[in-house]
Protein backbone atom coordinates (compact mmCIF):
# COMPACT_ATOMS: atom_id res chain seq x y z
CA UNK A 1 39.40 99.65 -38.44
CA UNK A 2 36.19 101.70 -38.37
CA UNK A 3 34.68 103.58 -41.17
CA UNK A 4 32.30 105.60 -40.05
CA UNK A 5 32.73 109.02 -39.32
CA UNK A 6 30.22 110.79 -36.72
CA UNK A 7 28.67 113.94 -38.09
CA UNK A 8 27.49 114.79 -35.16
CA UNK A 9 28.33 114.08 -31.41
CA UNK A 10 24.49 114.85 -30.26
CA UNK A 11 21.78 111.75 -30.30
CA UNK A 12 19.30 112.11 -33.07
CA UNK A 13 16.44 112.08 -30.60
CA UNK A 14 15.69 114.64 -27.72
CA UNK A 15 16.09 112.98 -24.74
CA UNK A 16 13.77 115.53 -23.09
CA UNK A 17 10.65 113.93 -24.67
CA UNK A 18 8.94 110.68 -23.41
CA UNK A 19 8.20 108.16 -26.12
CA UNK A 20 4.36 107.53 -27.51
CA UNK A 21 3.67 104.79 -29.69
CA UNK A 22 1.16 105.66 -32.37
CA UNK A 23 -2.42 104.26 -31.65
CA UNK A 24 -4.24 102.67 -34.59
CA UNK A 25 -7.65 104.64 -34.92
CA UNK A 26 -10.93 102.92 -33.67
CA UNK A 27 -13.13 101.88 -36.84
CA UNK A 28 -16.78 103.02 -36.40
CA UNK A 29 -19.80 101.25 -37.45
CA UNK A 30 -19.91 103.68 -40.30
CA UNK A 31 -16.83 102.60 -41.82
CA UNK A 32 -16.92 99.63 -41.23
CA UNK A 33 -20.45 99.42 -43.35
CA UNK A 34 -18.70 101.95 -46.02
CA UNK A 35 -16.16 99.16 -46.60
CA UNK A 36 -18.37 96.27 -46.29
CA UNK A 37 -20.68 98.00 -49.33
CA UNK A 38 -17.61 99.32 -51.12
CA UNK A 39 -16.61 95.27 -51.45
CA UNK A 40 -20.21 93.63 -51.84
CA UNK A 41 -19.82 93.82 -56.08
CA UNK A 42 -17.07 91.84 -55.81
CA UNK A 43 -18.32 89.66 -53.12
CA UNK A 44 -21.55 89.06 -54.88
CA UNK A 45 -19.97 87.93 -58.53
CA UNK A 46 -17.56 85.65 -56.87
CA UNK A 47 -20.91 84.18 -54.95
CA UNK A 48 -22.59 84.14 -58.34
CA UNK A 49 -19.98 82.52 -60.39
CA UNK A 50 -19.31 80.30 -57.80
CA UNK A 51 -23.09 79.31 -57.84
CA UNK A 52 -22.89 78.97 -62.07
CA UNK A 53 -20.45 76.50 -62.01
CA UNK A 54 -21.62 74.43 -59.32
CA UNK A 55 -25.18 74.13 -60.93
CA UNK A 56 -23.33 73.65 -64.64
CA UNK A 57 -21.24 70.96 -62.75
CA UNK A 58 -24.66 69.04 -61.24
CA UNK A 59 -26.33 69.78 -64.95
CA UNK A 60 -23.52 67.85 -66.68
CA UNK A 61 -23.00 65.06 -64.28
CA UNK A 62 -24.05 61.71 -65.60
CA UNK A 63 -27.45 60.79 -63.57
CA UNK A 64 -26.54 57.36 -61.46
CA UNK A 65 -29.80 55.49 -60.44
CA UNK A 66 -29.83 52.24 -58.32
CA UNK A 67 -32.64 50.61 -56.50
CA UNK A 68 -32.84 47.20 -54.74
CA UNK A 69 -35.92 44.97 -54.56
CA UNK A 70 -36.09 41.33 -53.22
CA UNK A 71 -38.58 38.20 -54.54
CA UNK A 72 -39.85 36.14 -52.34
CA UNK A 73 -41.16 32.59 -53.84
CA UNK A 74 -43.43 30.68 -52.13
CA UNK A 75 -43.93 26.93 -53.66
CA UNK A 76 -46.76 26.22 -51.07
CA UNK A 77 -48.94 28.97 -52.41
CA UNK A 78 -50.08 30.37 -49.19
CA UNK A 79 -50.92 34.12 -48.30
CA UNK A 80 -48.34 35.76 -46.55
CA UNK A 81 -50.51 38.88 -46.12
CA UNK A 82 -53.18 37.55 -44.05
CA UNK A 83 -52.60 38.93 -40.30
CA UNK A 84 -55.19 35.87 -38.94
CA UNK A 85 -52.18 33.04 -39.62
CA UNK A 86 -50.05 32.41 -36.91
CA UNK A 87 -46.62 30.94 -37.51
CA UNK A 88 -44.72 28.25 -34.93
CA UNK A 89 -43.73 29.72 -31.89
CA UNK A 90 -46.47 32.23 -31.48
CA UNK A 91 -44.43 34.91 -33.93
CA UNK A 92 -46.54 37.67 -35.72
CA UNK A 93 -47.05 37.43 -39.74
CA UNK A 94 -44.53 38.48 -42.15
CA UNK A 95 -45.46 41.70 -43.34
CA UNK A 96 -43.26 42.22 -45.56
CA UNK A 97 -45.37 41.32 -48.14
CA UNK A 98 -47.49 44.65 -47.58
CA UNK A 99 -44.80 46.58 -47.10
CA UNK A 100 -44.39 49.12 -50.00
């Protein structure tokens, strides 16, 4: 139980001619600079808004400082900075004392 009703018996193509895919046009240097400055507004305030809020982000952060230091008590009162002292076992000196 089929519907359709031919109009015509021929195919809607000549069968004569061979078929030829359309080729996408090569894009010159030209064009492609045309679109690349046609685009660089737009490219440029996204890259400058982007750049705002990152530096208003780092503006309001809350500044975090640490730093670490050590104490080192000696009862005996000696100098732990002279190099001339030589410790048991033939080590160097601490240095550091010195160090900054």
């Amino acid at each position: 139980m089929n519907t359709l009703i031919p109009i015509a018996h021929e195919l809607p193509a000549n069968t004569g001619q061979a078929f030829r895919p359309i080729e996408p046009e090569k894009m010159h240097l030209r064009q492609l600079f045309g679109i690349l400055l046609q685009r660089a507004k737009l490219g440029l305030a996204v890259a400058g808004v982007v750049f705002v809020l990152v530096m208003a982000a780092f503006a309001l952060k809350t500044p975090t400082y640490s730093a670490m230091g050590s104490v080192v008590i000696d009862p005996s009162h000696e100098n732990l900075a002279q190099a001339n002292q030589q410790q048991q076992g033939g080590l160097p000196p601490d240095t550091s004392a010195v160090d900054t």
